[in-house]
Protein backbone atom coordinates (compact mmCIF):
# COMPACT_ATOMS: atom_id res chain seq x y z
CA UNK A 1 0.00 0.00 0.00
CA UNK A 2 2.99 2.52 0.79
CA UNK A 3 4.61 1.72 -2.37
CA UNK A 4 1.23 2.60 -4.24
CA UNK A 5 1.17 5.82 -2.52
CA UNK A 6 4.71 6.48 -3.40
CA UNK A 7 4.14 6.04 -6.88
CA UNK A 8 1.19 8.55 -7.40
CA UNK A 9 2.81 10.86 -5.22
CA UNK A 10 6.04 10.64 -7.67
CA UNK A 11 3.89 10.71 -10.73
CA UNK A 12 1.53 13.28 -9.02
CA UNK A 13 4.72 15.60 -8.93
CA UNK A 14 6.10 14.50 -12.64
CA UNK A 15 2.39 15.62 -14.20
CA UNK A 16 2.59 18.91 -12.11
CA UNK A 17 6.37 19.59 -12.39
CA UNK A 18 7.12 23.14 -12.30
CA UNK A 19 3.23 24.33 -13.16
CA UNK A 20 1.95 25.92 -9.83
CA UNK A 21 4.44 28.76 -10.84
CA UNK A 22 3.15 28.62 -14.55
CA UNK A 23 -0.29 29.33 -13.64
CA UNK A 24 -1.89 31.68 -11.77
CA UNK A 25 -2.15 28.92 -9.13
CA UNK A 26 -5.39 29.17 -6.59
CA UNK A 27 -7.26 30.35 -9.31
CA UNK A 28 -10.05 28.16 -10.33
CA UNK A 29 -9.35 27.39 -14.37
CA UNK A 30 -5.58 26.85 -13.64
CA UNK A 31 -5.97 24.27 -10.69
CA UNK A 32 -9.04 22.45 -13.73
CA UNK A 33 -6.09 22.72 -15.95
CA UNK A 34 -3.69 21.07 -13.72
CA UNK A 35 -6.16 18.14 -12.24
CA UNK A 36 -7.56 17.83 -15.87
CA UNK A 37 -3.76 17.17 -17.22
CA UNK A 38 -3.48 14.23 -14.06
CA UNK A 39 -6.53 12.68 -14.64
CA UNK A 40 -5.21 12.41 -18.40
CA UNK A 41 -1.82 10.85 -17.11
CA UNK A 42 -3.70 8.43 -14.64
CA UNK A 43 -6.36 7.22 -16.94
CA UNK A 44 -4.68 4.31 -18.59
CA UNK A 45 -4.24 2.50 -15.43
CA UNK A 46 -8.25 1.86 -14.49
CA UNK A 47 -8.50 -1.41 -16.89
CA UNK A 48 -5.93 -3.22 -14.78
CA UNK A 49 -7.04 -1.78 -11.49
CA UNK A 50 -10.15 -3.33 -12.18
CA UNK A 51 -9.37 -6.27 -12.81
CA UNK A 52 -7.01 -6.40 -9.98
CA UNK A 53 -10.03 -6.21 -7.54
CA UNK A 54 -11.77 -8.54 -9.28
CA UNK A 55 -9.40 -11.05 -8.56
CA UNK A 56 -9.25 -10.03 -5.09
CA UNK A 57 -12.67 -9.81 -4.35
CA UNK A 58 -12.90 -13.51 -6.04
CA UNK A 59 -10.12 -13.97 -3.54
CA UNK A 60 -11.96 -12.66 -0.01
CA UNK A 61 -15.20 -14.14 -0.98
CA UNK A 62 -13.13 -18.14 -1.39
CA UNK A 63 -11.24 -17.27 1.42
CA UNK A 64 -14.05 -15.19 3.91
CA UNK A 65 -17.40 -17.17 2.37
CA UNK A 66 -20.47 -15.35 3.93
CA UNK A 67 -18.46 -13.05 6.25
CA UNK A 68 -17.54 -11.11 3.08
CA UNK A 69 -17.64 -7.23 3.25
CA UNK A 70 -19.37 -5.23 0.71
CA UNK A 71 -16.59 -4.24 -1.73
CA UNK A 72 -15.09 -7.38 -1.96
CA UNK A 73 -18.00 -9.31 -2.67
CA UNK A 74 -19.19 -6.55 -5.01
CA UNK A 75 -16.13 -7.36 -6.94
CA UNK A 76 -16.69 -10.69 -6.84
CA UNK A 77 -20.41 -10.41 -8.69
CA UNK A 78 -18.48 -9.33 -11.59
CA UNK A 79 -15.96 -12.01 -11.58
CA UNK A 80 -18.13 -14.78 -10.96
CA UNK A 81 -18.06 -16.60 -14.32
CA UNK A 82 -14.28 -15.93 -15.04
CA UNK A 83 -11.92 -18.24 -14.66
CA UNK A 84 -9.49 -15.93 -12.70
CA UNK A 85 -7.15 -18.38 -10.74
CA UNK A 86 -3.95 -20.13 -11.98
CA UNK A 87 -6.22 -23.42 -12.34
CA UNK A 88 -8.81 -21.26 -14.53
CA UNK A 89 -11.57 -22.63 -12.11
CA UNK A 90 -14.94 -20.31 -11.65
CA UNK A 91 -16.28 -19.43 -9.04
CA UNK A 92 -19.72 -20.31 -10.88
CA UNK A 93 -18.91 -23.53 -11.53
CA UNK A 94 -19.53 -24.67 -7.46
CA UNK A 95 -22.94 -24.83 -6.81
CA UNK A 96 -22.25 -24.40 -3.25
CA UNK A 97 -19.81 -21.01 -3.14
CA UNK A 98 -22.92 -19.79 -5.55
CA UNK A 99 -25.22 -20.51 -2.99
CA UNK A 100 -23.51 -18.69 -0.65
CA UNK A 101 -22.25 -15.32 -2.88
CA UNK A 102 -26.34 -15.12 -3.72
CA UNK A 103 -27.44 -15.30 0.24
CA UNK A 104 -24.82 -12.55 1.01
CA UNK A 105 -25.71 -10.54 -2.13
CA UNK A 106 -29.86 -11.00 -0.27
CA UNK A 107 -28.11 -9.56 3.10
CA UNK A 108 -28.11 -6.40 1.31
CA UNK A 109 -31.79 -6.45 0.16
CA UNK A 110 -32.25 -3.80 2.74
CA UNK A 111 -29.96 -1.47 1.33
CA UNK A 112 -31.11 -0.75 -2.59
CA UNK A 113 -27.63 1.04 -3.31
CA UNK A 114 -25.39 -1.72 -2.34
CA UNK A 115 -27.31 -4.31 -3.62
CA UNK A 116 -28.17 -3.04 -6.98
CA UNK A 117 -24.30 -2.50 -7.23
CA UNK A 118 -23.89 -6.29 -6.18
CA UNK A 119 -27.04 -7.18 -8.70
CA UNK A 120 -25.16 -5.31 -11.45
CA UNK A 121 -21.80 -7.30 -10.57
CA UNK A 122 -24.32 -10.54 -10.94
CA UNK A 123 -26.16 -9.32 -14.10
CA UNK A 124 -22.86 -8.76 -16.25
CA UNK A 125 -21.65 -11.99 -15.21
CA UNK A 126 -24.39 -13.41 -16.25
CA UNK A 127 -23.78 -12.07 -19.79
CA UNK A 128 -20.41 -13.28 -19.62
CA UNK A 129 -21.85 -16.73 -19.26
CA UNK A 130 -24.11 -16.76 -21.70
CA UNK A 131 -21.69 -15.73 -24.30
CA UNK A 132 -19.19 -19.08 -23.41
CA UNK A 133 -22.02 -20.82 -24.37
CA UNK A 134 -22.03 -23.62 -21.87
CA UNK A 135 -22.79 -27.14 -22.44
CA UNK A 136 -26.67 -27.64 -21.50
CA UNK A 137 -25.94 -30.48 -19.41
CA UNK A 138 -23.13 -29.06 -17.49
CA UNK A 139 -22.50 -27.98 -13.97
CA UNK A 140 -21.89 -24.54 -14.80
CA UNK A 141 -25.55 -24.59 -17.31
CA UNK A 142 -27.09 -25.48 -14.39
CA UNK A 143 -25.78 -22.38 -12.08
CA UNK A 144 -26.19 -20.11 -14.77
CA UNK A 145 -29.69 -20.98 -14.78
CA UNK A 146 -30.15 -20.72 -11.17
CA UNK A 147 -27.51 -17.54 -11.36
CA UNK A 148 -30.94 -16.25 -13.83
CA UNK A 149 -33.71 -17.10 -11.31
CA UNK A 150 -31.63 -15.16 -8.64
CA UNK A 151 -31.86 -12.42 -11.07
CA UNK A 152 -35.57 -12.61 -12.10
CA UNK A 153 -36.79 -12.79 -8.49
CA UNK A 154 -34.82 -9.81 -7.04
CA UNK A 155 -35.07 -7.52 -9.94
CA UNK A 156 -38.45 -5.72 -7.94
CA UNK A 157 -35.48 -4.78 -5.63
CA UNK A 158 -33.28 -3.02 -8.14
CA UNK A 159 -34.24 0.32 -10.23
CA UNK A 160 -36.29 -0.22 -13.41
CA UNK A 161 -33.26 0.68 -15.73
CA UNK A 162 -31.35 -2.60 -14.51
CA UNK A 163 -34.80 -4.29 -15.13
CA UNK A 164 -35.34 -3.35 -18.28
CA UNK A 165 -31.67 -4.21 -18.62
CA UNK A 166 -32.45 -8.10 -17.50
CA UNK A 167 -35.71 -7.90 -19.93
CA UNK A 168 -33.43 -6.98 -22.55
CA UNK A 169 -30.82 -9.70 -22.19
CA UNK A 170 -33.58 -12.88 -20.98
């Protein structure tokens, strides 16, 4: 985590080198200007960060289960039908760790904003499955149809646009 923080603090300064004195600094367009020119120089890192907590949240939920925190487990909802790991498994191909993700993603029914983000984490995996195109009479057929019925019976939870979204894609 230090090391992180070292790094965009050293590429904080590199973007801003010798610019506070350029610019009328404090004023309001010449800070945009500056933050505008970081946010430029920091942009091609998201892909990789994202998939970076995918991985971990895959990670907390095999190793935590139902004692999963939010993030994580929100970040697991998107990875759930990749195969992530050095043995390529997916965490949608055991029945039982599905089970479990789906009654922690229903311990958030209460609280629309965290579970819709969990339900949208579930909804593009679910896309991702259907493009592999599993065998019908496989294991991981059968969770991606139960993986659906989750979907279909909590989508009164969720705002209409991820509804129609579901609509769209069943």
């Amino acid at each position: 985590m230090v090391a992180a923080l070292e790094k965009l603090q050293a590429r904080l300064q590199e973007t801003l080198a010798g610019r506070p004195r350029q610019l009328a600094w404090g004023a309001p367009q010449a800070m945009s200007q500056s933050l505008e020119r970081v946010r430029i120089a920091l942009r091609a890192r998201r892909g990789m960060d994202r998939e970076q907590r995918i991985a971990r949240g895959l990670m907390a939920f095999r190793m935590l289960g139902a004692k999963t925190a939010f993030v994580p487990l929100k970040y697991a909802c998107y990875g759930l039908a990749l195969p992530v790991d050095w043995e390529a498994r997916r965490l949608l191909a055991e029945r039982q760790s599905l089970e479990i993700l789906l009654r922690r993603v229903g311990d958030f029914s209460e609280d629309p904003r965290r579970f819709a983000a969990c339900y949208r984490g579930l909804l593009s995996s679910c896309q991702q499955a259907r493009a592999e195109n599993f065998p019908a009479a496989s294991a991981l057929a059968d969770n991606l149809r139960h993986l659906e019925n989750f979907l279909r019976t909590n989508a009164p939870h969720v705002g209409s646009a991820l509804r129609d979204e579901l609509a769209d894609k069943t």
